[in-house]
C-alpha atoms as a PDB file:
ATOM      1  CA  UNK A   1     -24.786 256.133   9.970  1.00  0.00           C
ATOM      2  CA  UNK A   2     -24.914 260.098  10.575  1.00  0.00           C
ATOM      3  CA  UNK A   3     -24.516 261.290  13.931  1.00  0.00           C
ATOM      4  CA  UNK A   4     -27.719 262.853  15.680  1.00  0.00           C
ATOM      5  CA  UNK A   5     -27.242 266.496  15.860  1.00  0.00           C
ATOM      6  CA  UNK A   6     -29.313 267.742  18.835  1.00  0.00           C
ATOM      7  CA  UNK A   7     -29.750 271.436  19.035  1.00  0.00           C
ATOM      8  CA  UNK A   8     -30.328 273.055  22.355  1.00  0.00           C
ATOM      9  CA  UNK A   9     -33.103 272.121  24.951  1.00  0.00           C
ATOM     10  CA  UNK A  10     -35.067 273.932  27.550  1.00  0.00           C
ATOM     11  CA  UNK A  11     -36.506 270.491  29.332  1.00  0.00           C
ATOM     12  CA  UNK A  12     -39.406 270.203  31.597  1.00  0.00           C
ATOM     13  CA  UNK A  13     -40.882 267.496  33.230  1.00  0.00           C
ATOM     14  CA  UNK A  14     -44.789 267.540  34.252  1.00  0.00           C
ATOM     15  CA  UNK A  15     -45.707 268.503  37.164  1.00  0.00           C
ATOM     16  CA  UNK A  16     -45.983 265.772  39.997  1.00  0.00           C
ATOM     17  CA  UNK A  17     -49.266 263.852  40.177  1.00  0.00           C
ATOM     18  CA  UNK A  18     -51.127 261.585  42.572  1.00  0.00           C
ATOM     19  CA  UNK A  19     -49.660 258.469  41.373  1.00  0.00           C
ATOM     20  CA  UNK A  20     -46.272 259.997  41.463  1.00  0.00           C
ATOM     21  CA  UNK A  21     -46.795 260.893  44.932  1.00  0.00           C
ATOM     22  CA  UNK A  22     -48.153 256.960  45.631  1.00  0.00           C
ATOM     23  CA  UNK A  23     -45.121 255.683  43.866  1.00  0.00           C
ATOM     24  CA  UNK A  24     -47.335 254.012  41.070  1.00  0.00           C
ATOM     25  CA  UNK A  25     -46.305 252.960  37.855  1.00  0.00           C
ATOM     26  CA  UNK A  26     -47.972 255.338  35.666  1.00  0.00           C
ATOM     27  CA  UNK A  27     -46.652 255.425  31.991  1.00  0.00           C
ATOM     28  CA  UNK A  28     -48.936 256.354  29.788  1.00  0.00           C
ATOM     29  CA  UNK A  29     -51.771 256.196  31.662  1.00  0.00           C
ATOM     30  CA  UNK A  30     -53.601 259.802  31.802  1.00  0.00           C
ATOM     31  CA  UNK A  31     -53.151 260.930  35.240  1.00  0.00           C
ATOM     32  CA  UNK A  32     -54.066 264.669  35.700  1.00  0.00           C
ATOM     33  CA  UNK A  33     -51.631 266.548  37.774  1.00  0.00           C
ATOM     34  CA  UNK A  34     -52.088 267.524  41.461  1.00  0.00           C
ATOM     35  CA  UNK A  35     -51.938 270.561  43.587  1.00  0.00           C
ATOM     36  CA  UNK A  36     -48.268 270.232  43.729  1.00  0.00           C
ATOM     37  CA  UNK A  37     -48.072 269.907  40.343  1.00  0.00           C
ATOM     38  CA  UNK A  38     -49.798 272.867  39.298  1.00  0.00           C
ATOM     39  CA  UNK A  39     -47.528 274.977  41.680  1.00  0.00           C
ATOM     40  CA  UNK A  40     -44.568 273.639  40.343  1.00  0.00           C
ATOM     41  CA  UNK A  41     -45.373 274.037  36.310  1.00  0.00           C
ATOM     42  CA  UNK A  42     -46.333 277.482  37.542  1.00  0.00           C
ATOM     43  CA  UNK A  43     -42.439 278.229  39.353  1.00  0.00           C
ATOM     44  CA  UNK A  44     -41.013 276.951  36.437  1.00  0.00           C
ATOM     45  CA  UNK A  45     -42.776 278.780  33.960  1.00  0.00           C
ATOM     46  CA  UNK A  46     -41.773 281.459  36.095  1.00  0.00           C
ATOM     47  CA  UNK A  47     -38.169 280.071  36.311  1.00  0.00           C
ATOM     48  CA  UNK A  48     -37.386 280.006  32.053  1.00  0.00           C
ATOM     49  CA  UNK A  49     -38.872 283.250  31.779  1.00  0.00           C
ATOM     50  CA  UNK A  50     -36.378 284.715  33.934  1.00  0.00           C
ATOM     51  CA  UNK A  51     -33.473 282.442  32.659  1.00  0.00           C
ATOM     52  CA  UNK A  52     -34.620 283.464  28.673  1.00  0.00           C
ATOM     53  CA  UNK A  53     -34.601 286.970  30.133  1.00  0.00           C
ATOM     54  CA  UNK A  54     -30.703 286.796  31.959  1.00  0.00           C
ATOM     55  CA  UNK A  55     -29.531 285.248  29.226  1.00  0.00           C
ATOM     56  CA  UNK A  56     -30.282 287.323  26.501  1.00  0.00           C
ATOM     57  CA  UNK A  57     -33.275 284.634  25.029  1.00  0.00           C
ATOM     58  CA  UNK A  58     -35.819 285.230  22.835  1.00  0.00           C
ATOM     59  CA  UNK A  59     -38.819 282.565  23.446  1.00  0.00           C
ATOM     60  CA  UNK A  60     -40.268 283.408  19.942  1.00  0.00           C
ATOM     61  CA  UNK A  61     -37.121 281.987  18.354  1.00  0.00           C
ATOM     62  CA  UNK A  62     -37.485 278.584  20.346  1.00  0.00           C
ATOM     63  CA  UNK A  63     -39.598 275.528  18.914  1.00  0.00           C
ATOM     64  CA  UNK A  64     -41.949 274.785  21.745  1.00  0.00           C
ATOM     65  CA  UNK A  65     -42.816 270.538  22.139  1.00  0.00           C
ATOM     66  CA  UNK A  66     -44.417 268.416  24.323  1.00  0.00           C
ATOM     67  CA  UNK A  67     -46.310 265.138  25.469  1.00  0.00           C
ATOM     68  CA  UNK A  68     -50.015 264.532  24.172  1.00  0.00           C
ATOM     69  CA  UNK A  69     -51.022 263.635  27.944  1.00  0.00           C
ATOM     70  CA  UNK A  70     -53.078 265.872  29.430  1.00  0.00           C
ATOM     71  CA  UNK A  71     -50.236 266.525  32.363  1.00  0.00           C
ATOM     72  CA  UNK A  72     -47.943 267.488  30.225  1.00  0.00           C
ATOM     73  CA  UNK A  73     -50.289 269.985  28.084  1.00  0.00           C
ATOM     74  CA  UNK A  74     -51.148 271.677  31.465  1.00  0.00           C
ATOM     75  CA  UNK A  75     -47.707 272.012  32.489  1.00  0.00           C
ATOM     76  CA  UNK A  76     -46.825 273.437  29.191  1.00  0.00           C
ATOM     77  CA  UNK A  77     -49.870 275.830  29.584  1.00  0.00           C
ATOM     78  CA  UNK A  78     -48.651 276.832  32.791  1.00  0.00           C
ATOM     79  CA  UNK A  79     -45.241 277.000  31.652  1.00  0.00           C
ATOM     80  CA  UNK A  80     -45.852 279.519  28.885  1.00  0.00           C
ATOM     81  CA  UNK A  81     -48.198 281.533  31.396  1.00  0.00           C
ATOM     82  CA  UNK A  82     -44.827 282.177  32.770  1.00  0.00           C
ATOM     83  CA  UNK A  83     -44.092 284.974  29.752  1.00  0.00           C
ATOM     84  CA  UNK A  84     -45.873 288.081  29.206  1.00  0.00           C
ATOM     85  CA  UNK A  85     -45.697 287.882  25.526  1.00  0.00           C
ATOM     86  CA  UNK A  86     -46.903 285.963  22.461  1.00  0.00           C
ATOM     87  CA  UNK A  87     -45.135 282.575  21.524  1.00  0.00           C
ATOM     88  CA  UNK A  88     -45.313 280.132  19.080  1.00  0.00           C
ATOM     89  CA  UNK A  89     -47.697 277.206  18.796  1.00  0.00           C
ATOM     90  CA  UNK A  90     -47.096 274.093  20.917  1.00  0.00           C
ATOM     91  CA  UNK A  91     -46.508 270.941  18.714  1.00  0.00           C
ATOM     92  CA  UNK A  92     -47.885 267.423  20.951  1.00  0.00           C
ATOM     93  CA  UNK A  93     -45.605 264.810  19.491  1.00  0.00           C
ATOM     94  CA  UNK A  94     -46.551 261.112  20.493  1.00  0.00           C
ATOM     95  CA  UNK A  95     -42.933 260.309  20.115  1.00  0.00           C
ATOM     96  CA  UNK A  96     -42.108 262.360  23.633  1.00  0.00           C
ATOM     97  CA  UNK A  97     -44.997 259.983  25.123  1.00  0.00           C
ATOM     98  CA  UNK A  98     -43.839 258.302  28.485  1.00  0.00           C
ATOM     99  CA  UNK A  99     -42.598 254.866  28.347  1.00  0.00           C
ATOM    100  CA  UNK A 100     -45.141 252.605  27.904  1.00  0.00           C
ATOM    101  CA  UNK A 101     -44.900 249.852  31.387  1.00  0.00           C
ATOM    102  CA  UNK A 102     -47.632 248.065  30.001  1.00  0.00           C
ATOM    103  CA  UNK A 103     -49.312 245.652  32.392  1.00  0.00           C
ATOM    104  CA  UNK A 104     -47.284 247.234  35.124  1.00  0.00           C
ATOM    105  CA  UNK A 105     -49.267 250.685  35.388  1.00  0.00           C
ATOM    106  CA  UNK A 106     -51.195 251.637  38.088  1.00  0.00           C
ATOM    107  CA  UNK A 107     -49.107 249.198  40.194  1.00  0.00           C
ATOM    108  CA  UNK A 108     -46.959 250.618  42.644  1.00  0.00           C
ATOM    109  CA  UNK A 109     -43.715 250.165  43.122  1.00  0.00           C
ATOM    110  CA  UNK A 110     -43.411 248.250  46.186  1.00  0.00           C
ATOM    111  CA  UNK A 111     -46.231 245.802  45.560  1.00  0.00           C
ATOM    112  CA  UNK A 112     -44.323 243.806  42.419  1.00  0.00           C
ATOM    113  CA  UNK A 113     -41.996 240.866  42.678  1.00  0.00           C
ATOM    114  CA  UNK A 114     -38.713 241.156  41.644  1.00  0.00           C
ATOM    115  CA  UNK A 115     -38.843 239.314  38.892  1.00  0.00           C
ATOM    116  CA  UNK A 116     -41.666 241.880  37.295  1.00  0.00           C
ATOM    117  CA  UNK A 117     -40.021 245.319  37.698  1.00  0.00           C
ATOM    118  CA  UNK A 118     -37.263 247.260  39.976  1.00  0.00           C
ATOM    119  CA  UNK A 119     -37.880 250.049  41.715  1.00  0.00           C
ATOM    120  CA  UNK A 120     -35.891 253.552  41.102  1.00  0.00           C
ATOM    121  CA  UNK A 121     -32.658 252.604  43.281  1.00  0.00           C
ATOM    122  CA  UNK A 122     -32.644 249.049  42.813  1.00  0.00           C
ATOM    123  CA  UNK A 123     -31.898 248.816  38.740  1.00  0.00           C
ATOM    124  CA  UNK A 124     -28.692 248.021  37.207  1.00  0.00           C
ATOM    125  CA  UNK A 125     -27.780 248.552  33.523  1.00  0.00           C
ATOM    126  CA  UNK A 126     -29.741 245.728  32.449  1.00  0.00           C
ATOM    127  CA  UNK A 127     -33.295 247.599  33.430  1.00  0.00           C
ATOM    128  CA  UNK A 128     -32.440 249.605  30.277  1.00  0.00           C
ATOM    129  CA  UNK A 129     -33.831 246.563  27.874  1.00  0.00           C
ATOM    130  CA  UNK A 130     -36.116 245.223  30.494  1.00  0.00           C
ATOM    131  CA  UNK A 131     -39.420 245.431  28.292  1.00  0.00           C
ATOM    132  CA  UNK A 132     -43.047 244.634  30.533  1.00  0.00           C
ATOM    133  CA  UNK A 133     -45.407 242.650  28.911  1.00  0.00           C
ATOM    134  CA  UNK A 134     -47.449 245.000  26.367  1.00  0.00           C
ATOM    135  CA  UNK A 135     -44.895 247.531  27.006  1.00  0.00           C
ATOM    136  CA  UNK A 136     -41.471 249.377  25.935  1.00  0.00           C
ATOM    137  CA  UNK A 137     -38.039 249.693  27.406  1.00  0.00           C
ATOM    138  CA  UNK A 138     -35.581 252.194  26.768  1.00  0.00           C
ATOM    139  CA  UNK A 139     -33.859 250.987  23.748  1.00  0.00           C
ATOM    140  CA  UNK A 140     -37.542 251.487  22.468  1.00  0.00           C
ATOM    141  CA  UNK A 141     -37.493 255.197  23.608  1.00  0.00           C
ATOM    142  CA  UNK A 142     -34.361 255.860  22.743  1.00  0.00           C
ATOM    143  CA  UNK A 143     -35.480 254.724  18.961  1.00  0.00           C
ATOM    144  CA  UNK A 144     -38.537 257.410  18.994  1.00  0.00           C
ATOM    145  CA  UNK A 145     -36.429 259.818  20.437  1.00  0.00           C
ATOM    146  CA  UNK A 146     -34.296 259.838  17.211  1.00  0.00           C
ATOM    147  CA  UNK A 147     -36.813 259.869  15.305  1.00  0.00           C
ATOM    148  CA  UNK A 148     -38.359 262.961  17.185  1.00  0.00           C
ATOM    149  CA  UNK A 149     -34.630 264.763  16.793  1.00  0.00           C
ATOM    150  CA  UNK A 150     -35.018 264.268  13.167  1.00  0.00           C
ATOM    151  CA  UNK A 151     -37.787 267.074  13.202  1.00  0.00           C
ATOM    152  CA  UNK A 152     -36.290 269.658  15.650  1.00  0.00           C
ATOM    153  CA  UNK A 153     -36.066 272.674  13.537  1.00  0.00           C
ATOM    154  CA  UNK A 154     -33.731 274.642  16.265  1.00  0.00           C
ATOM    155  CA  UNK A 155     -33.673 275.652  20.156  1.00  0.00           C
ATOM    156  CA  UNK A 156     -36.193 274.026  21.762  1.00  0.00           C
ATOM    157  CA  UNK A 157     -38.600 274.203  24.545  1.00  0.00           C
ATOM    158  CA  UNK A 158     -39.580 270.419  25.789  1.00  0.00           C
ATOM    159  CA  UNK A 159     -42.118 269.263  28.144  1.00  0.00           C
ATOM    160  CA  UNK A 160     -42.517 265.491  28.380  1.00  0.00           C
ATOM    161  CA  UNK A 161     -41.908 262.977  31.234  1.00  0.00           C
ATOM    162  CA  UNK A 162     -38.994 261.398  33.360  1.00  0.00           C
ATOM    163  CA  UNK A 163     -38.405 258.295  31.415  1.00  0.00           C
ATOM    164  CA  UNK A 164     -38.053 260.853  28.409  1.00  0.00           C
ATOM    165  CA  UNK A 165     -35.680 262.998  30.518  1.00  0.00           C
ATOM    166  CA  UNK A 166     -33.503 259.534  31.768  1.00  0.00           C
ATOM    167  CA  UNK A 167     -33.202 258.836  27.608  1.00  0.00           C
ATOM    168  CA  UNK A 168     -31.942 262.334  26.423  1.00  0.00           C
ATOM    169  CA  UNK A 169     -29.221 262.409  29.241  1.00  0.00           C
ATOM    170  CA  UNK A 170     -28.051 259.356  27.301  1.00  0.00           C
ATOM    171  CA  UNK A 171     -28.673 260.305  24.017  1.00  0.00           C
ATOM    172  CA  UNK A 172     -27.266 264.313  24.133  1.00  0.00           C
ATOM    173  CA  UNK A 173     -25.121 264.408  27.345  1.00  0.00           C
ATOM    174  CA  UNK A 174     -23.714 260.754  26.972  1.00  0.00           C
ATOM    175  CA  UNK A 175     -24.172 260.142  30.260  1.00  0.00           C
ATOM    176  CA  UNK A 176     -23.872 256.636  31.478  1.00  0.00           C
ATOM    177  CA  UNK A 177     -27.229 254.251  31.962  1.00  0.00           C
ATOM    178  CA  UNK A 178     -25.504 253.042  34.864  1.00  0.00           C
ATOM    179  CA  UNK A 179     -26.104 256.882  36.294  1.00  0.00           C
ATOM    180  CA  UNK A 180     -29.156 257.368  34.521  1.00  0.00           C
ATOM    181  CA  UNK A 181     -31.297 254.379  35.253  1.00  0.00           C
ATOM    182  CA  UNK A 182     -31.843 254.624  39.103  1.00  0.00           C
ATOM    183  CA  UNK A 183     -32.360 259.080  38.715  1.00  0.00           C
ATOM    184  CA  UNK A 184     -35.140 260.639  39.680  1.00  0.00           C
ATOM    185  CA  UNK A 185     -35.954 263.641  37.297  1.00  0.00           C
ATOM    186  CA  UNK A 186     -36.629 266.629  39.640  1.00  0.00           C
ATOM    187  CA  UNK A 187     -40.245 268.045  38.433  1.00  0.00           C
ATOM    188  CA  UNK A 188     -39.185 271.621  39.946  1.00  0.00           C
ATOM    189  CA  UNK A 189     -36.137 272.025  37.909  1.00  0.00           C
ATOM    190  CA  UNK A 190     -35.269 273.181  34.344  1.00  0.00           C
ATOM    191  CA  UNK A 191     -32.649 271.154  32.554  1.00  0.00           C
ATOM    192  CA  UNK A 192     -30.775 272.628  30.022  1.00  0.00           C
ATOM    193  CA  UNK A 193     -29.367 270.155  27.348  1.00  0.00           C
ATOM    194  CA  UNK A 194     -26.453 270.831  24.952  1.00  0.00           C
ATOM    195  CA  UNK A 195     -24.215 268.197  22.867  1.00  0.00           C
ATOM    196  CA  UNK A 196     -22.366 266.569  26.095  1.00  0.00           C
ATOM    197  CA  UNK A 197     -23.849 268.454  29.194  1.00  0.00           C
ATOM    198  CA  UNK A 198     -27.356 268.527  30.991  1.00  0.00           C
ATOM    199  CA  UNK A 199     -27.463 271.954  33.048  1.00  0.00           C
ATOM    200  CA  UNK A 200     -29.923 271.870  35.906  1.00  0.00           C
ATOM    201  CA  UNK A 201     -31.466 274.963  36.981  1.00  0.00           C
ATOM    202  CA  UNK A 202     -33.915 275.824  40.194  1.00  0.00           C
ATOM    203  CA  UNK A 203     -35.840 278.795  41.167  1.00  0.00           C
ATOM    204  CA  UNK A 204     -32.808 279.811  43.009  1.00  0.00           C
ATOM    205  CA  UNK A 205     -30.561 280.169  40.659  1.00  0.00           C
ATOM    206  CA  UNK A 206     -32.256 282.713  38.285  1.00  0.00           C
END
């Protein structure tokens, strides 16, 4: 079986929303984002325009992807509102859809049993196949994931979710699900992927 060759990635994750904020299971439910939100897909538009620009980048020669759900197609709006010049066309990809948690969403996360779902800092490796009812688990995202690679024509631009952000740190920086599983993906911070290494980049550091 050939390796996955992963080019580089610009990643961001949406914007946080009201059921973020709640600590609700949202998957793929269609949860707009929230004041927050907007102000931090605006920073980090501003952010990757002044990364591309200190290092050189031209955002015309990036592929520019994200999420179908309507947080993630603002953030990318308000992303590329970030650059004072013409880019290319967004592709929406189901494949960098959220994890489904089926009958879990719109739950939140301290109101299950334990024998339903773990909370972020509470899972051990074995959350990684845990699959809801009517849902996926990660082996299933990691599957559409490689898929998705299989189309990525160059450098890329992402914008998709956490659970999308936990799988590529396993899939391009090999990082361990152990380390993975119970992370929190930072919605005011770019992260950089290339083979082996996820970079992570604030306002501050531009």
């Amino acid at each position: 079986m050939t390796a996955l060759v992963w080019p580089e990635i610009y990643f961001i994750r949406h914007g946080e929303t009201p059921w973020n904020a709640e600590r609700r299971y949202q998957g793929r439910k269609d949860i707009p984002l929230n004041d927050k939100g907007r102000g931090q897909a605006n920073q980090n538009g501003r952010t990757l325009a002044a990364l591309f620009a200190a290092r050189g980048l031209d955002p015309a020669g990036f592929e520019w992807h994200a999420s179908p759900l309507g947080r993630t197609r603002e953030t990318m709006e308000r992303v590329r509102m970030g650059f004072d010049r013409h880019l290319p066309e967004v592709k929406y990809d189901v494949r960098l859809m959220e994890i489904s948690f089926g009958v879990l969403e719109g739950s939140l996360f301290e109101e299950l049993p334990a024998n339903m779902a773990l909370a972020p800092g509470k899972r051990d490796e074995t959350y990684w196949d845990y699959r809801p009812e009517n849902g996926e688990n990660y082996r299933d995202v990691e599957a559409r994931l490689s898929e998705f690679a299989a189309v990525l024509g160059g450098p890329s631009v992402i914008v998709a979710h956490g659970g999308i952000a936990r799988t590529l740190r396993v899939l391009i920086e090999r990082a361990p699900i152990i380390e993975v599983i119970n992370w929190a993906p930072p919605q005011d911070t770019i992260m950089h992927f290339t083979p082996g290494r996820m970079e992570l980049i604030r306002a501050d550091d531009v």
